[in-house]
PDB file of N, CA and C in Angstrom:
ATOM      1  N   UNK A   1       5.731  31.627 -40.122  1.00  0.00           N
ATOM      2  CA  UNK A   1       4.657  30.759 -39.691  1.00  0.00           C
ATOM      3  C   UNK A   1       3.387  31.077 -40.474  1.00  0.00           C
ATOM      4  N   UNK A   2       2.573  30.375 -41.096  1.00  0.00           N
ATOM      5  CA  UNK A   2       1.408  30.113 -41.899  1.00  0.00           C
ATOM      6  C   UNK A   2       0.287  30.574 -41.061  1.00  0.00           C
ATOM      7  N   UNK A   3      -0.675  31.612 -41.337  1.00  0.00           N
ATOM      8  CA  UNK A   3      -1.920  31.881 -40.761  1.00  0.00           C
ATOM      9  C   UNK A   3      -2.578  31.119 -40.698  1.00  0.00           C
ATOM     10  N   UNK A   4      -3.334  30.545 -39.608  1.00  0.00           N
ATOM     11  CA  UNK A   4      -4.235  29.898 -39.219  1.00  0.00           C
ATOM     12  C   UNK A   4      -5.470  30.183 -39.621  1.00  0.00           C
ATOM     13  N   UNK A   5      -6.675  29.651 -39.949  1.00  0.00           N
ATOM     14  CA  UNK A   5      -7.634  29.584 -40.079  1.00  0.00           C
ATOM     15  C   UNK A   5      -8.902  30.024 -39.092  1.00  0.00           C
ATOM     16  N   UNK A   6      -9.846  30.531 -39.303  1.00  0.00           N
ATOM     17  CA  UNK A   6     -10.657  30.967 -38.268  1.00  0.00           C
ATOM     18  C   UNK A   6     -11.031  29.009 -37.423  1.00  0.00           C
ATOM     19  N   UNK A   7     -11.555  28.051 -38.361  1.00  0.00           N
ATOM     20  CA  UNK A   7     -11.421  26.834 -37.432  1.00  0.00           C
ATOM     21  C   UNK A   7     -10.338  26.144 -36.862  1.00  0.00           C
ATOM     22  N   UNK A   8      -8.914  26.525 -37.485  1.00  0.00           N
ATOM     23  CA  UNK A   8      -7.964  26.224 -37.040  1.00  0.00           C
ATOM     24  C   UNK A   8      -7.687  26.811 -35.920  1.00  0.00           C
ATOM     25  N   UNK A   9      -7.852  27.995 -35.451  1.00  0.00           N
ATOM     26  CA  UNK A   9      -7.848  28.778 -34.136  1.00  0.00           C
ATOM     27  C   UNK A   9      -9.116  28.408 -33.336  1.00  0.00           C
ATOM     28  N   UNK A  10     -10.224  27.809 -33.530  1.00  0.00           N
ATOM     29  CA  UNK A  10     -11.594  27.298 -32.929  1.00  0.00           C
ATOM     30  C   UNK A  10     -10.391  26.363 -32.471  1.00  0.00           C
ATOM     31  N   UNK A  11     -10.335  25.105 -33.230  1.00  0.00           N
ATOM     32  CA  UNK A  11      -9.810  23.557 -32.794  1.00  0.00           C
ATOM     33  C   UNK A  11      -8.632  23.839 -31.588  1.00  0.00           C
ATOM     34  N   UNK A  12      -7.683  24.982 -31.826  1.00  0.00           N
ATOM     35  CA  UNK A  12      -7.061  25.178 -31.135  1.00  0.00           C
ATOM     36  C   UNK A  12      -7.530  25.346 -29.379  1.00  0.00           C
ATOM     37  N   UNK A  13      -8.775  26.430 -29.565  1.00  0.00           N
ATOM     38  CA  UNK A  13      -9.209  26.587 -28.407  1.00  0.00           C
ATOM     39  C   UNK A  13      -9.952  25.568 -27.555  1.00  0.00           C
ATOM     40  N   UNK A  14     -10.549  24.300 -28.574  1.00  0.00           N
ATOM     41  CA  UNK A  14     -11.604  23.236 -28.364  1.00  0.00           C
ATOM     42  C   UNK A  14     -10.712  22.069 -27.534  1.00  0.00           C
ATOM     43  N   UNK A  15      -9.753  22.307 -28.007  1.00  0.00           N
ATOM     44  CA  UNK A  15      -8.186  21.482 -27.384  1.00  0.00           C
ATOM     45  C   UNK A  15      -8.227  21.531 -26.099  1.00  0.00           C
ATOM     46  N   UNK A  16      -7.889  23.332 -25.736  1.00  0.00           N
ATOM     47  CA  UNK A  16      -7.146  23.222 -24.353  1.00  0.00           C
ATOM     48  C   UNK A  16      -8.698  23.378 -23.149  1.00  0.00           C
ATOM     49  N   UNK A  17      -9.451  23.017 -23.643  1.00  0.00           N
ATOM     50  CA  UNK A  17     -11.054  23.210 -23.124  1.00  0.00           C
ATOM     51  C   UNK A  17     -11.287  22.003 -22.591  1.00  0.00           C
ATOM     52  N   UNK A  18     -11.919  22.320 -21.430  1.00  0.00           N
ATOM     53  CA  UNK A  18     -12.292  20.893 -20.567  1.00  0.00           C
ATOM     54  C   UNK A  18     -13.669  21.037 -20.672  1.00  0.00           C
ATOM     55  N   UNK A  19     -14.497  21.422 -21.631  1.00  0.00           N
ATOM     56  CA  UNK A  19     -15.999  21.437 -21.332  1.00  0.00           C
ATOM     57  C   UNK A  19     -16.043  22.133 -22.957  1.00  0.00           C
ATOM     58  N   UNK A  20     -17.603  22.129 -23.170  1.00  0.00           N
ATOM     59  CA  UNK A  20     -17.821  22.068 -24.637  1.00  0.00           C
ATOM     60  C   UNK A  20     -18.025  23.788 -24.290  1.00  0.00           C
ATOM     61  N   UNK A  21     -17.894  24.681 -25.742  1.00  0.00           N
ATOM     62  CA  UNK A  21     -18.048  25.954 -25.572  1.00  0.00           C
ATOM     63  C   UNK A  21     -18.941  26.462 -26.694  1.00  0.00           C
ATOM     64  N   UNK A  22     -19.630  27.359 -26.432  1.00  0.00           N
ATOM     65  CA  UNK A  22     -20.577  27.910 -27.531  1.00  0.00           C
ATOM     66  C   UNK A  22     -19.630  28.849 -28.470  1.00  0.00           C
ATOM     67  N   UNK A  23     -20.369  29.049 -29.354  1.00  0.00           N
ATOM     68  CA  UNK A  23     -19.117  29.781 -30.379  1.00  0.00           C
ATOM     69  C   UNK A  23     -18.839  31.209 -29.697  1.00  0.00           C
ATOM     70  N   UNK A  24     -19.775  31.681 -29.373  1.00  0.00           N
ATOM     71  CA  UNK A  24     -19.079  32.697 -28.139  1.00  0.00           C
ATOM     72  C   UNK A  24     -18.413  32.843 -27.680  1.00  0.00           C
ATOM     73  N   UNK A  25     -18.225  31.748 -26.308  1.00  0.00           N
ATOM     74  CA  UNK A  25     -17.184  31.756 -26.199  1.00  0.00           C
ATOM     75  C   UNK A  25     -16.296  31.192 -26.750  1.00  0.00           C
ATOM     76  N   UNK A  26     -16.188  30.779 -27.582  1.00  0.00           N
ATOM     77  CA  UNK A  26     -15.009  30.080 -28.663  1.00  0.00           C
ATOM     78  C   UNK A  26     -14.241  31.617 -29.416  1.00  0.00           C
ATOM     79  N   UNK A  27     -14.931  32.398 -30.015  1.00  0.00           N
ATOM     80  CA  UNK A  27     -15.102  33.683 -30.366  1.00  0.00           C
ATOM     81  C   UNK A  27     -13.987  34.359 -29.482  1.00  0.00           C
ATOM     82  N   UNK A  28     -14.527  34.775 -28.098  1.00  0.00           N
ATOM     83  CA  UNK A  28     -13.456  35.760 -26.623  1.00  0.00           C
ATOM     84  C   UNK A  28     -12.684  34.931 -26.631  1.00  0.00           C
ATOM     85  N   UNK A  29     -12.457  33.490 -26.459  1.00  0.00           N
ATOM     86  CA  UNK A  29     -11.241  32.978 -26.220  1.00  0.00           C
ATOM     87  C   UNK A  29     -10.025  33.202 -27.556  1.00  0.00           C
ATOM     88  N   UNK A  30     -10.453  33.126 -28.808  1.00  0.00           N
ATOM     89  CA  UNK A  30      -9.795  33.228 -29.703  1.00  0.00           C
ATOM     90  C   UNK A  30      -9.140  35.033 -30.072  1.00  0.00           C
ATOM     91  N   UNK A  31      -9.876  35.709 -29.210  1.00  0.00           N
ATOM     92  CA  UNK A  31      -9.637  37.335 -29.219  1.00  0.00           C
ATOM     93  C   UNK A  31      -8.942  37.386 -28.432  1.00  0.00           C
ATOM     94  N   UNK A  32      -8.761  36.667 -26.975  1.00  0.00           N
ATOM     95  CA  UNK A  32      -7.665  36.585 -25.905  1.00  0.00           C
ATOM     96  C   UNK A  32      -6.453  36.284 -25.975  1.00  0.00           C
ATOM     97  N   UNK A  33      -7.009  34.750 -27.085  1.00  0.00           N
ATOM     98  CA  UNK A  33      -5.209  34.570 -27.025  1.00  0.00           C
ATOM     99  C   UNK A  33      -4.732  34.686 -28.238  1.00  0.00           C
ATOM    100  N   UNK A  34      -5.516  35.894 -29.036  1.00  0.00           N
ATOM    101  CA  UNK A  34      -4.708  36.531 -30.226  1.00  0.00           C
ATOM    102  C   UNK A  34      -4.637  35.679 -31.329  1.00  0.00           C
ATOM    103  N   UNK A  35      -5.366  34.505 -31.561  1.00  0.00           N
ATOM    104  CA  UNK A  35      -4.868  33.476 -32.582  1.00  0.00           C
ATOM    105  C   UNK A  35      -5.519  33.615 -33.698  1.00  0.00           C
ATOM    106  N   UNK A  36      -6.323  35.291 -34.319  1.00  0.00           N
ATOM    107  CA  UNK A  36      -6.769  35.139 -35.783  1.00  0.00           C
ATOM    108  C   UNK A  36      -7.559  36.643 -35.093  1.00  0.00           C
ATOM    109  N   UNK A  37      -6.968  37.553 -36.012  1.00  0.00           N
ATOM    110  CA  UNK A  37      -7.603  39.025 -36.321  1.00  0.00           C
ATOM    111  C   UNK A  37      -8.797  39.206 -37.179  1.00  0.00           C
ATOM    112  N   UNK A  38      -9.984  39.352 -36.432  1.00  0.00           N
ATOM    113  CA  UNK A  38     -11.462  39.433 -37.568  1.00  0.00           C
ATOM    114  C   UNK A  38     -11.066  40.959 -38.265  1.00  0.00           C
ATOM    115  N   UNK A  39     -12.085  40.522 -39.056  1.00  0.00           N
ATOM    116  CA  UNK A  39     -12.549  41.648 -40.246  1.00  0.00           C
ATOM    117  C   UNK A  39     -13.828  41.922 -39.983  1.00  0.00           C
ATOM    118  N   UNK A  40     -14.553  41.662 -39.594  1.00  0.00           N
ATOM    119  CA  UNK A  40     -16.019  41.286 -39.516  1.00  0.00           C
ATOM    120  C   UNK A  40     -16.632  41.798 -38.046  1.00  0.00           C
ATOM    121  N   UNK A  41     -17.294  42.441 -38.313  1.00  0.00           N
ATOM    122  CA  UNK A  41     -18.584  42.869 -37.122  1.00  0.00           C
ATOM    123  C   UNK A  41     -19.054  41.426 -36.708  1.00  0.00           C
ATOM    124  N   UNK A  42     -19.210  40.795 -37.278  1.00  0.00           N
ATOM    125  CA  UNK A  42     -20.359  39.209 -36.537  1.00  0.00           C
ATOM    126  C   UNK A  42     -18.708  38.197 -36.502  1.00  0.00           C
ATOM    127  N   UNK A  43     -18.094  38.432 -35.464  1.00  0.00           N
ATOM    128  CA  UNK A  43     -17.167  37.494 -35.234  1.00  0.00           C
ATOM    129  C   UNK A  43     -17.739  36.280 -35.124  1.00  0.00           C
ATOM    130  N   UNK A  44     -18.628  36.214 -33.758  1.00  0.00           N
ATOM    131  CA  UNK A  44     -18.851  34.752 -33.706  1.00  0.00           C
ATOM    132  C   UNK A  44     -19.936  34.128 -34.742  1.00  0.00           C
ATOM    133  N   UNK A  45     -20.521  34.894 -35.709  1.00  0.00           N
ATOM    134  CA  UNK A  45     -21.207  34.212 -36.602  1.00  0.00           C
ATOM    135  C   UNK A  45     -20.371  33.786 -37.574  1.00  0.00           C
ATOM    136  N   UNK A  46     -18.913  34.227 -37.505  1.00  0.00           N
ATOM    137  CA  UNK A  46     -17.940  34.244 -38.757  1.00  0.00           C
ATOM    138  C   UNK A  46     -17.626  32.700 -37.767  1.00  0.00           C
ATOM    139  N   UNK A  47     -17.168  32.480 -36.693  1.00  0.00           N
ATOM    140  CA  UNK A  47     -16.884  31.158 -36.013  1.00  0.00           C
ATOM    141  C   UNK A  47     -17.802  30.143 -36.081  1.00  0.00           C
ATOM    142  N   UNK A  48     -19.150  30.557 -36.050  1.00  0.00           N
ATOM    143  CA  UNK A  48     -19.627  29.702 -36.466  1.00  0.00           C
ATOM    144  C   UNK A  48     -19.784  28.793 -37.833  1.00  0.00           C
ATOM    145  N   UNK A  49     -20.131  29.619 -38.700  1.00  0.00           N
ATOM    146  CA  UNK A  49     -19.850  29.103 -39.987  1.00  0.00           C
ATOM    147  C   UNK A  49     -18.444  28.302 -40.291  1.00  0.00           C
ATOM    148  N   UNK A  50     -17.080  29.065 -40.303  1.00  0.00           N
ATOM    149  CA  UNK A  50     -16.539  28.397 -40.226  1.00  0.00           C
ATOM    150  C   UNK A  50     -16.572  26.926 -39.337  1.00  0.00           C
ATOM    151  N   UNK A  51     -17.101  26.811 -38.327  1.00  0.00           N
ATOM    152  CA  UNK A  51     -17.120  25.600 -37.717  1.00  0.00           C
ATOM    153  C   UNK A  51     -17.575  24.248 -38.253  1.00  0.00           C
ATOM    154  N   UNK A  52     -19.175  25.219 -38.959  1.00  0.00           N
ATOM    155  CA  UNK A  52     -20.135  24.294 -39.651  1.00  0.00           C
ATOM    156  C   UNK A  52     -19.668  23.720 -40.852  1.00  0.00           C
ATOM    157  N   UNK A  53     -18.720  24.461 -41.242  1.00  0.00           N
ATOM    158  CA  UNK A  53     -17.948  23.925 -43.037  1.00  0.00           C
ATOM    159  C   UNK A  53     -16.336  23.059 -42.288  1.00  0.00           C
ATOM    160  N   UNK A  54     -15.526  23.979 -41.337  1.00  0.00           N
ATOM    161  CA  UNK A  54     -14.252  23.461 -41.258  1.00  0.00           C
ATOM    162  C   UNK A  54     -14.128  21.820 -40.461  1.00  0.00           C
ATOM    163  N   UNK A  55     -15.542  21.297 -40.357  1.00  0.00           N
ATOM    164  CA  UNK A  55     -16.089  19.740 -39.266  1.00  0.00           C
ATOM    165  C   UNK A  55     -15.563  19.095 -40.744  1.00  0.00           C
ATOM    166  N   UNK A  56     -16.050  19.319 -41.832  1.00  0.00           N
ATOM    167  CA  UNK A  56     -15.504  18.232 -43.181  1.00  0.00           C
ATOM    168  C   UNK A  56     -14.446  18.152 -42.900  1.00  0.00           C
ATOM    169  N   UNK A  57     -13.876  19.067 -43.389  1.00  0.00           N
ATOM    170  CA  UNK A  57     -12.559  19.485 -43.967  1.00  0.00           C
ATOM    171  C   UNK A  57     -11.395  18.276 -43.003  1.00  0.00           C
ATOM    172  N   UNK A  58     -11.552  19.297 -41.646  1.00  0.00           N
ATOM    173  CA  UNK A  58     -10.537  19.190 -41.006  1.00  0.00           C
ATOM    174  C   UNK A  58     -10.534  17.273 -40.126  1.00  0.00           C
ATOM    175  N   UNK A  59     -11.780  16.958 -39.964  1.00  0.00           N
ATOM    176  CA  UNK A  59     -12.277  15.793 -40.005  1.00  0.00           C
ATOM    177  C   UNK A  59     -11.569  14.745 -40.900  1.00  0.00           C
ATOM    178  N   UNK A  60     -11.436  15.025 -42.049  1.00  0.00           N
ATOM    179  CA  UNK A  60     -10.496  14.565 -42.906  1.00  0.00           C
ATOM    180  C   UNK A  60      -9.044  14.229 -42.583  1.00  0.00           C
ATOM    181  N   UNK A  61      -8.403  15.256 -42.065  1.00  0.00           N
ATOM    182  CA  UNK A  61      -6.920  15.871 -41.632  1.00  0.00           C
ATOM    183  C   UNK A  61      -6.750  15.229 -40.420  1.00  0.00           C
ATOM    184  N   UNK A  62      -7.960  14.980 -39.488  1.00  0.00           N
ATOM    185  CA  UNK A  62      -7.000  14.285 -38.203  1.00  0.00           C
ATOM    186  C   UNK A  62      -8.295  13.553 -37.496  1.00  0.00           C
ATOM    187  N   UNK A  63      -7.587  12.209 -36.929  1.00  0.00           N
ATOM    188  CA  UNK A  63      -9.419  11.741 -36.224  1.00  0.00           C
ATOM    189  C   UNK A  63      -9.466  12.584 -35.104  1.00  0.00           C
ATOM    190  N   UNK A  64     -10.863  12.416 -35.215  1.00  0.00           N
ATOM    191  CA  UNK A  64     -11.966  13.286 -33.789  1.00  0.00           C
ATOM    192  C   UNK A  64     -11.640  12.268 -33.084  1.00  0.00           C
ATOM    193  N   UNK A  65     -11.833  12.679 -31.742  1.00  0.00           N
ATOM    194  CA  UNK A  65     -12.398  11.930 -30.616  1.00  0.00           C
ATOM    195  C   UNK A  65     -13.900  11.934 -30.438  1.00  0.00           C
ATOM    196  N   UNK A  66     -14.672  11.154 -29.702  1.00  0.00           N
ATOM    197  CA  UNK A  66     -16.484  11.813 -29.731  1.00  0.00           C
ATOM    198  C   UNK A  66     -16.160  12.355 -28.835  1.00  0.00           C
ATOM    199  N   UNK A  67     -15.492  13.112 -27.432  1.00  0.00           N
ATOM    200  CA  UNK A  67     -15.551  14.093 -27.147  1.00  0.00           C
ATOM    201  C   UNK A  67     -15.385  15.660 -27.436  1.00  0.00           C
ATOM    202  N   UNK A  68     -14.236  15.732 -28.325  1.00  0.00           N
ATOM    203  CA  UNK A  68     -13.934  16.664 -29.271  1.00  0.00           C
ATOM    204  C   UNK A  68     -15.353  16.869 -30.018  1.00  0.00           C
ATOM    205  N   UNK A  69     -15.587  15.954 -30.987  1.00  0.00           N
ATOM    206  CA  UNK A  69     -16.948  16.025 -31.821  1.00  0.00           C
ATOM    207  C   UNK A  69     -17.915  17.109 -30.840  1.00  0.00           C
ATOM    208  N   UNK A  70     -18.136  15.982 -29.800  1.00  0.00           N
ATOM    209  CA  UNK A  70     -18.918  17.151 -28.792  1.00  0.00           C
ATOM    210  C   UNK A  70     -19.026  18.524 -28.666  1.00  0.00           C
ATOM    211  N   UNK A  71     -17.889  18.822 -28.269  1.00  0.00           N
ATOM    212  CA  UNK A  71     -17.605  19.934 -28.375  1.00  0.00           C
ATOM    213  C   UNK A  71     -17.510  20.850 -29.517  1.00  0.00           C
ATOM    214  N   UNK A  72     -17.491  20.319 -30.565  1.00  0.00           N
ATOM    215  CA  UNK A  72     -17.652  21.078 -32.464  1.00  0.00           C
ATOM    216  C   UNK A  72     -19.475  21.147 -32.164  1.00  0.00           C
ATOM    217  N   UNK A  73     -19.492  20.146 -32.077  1.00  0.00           N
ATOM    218  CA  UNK A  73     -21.205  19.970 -32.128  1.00  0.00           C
ATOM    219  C   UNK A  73     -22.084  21.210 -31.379  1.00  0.00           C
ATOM    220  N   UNK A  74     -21.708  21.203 -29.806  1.00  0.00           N
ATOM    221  CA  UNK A  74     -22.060  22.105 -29.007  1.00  0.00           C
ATOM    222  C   UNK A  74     -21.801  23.347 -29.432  1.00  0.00           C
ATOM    223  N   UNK A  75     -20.779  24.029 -30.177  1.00  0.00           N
ATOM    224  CA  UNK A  75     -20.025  24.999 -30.306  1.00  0.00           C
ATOM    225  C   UNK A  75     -21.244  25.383 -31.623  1.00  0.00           C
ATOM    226  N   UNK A  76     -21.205  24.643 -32.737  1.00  0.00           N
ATOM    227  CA  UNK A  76     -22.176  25.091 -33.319  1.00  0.00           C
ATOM    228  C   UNK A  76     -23.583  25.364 -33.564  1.00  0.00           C
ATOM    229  N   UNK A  77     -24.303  24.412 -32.982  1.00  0.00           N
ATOM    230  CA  UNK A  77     -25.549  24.715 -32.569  1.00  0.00           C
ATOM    231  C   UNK A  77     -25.725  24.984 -31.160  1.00  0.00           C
ATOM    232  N   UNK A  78     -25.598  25.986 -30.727  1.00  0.00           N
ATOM    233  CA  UNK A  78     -25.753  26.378 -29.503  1.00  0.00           C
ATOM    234  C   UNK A  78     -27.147  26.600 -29.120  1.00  0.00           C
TER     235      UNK A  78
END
């Protein structure tokens, strides 16, 4: 199985979320359920960024919903 991406493990968590999350908690949830091992002292600044670059990308790859959006949105500017 192919490693996931630090936003690929965000989107994952943004999924099973019924409410928008700050990268924080986007951050503990992604440490909980094990879905991407940091390197990095500033985890959730590493989530964030990725968030702020992986909105192109992955935007591309599959449509948003504007609730989803929401929740990217919220997640990054907290």
């Amino acid at each position: 199985m192919k490693e996931r991406t630090i936003a690929e493990a965000a989107i994952e968590v943004l999924k099973d979320s019924k409410e928008p999350m700050t990268a924080a908690e986007i951050t503990q949830a992604i440490l909980e359920k094990g879905l991407y091992q940091f390197n990095t002292k500033d985890q959730v600044g590493m989530v964030r960024r990725a968030l702020r670059v992986g909105v192109r990308v992955i935007s591309e790859k599959m449509p948003l919903n504007l609730n989803f959006l929401k929740k990217l949105v919220m997640a990054s500017f907290p």
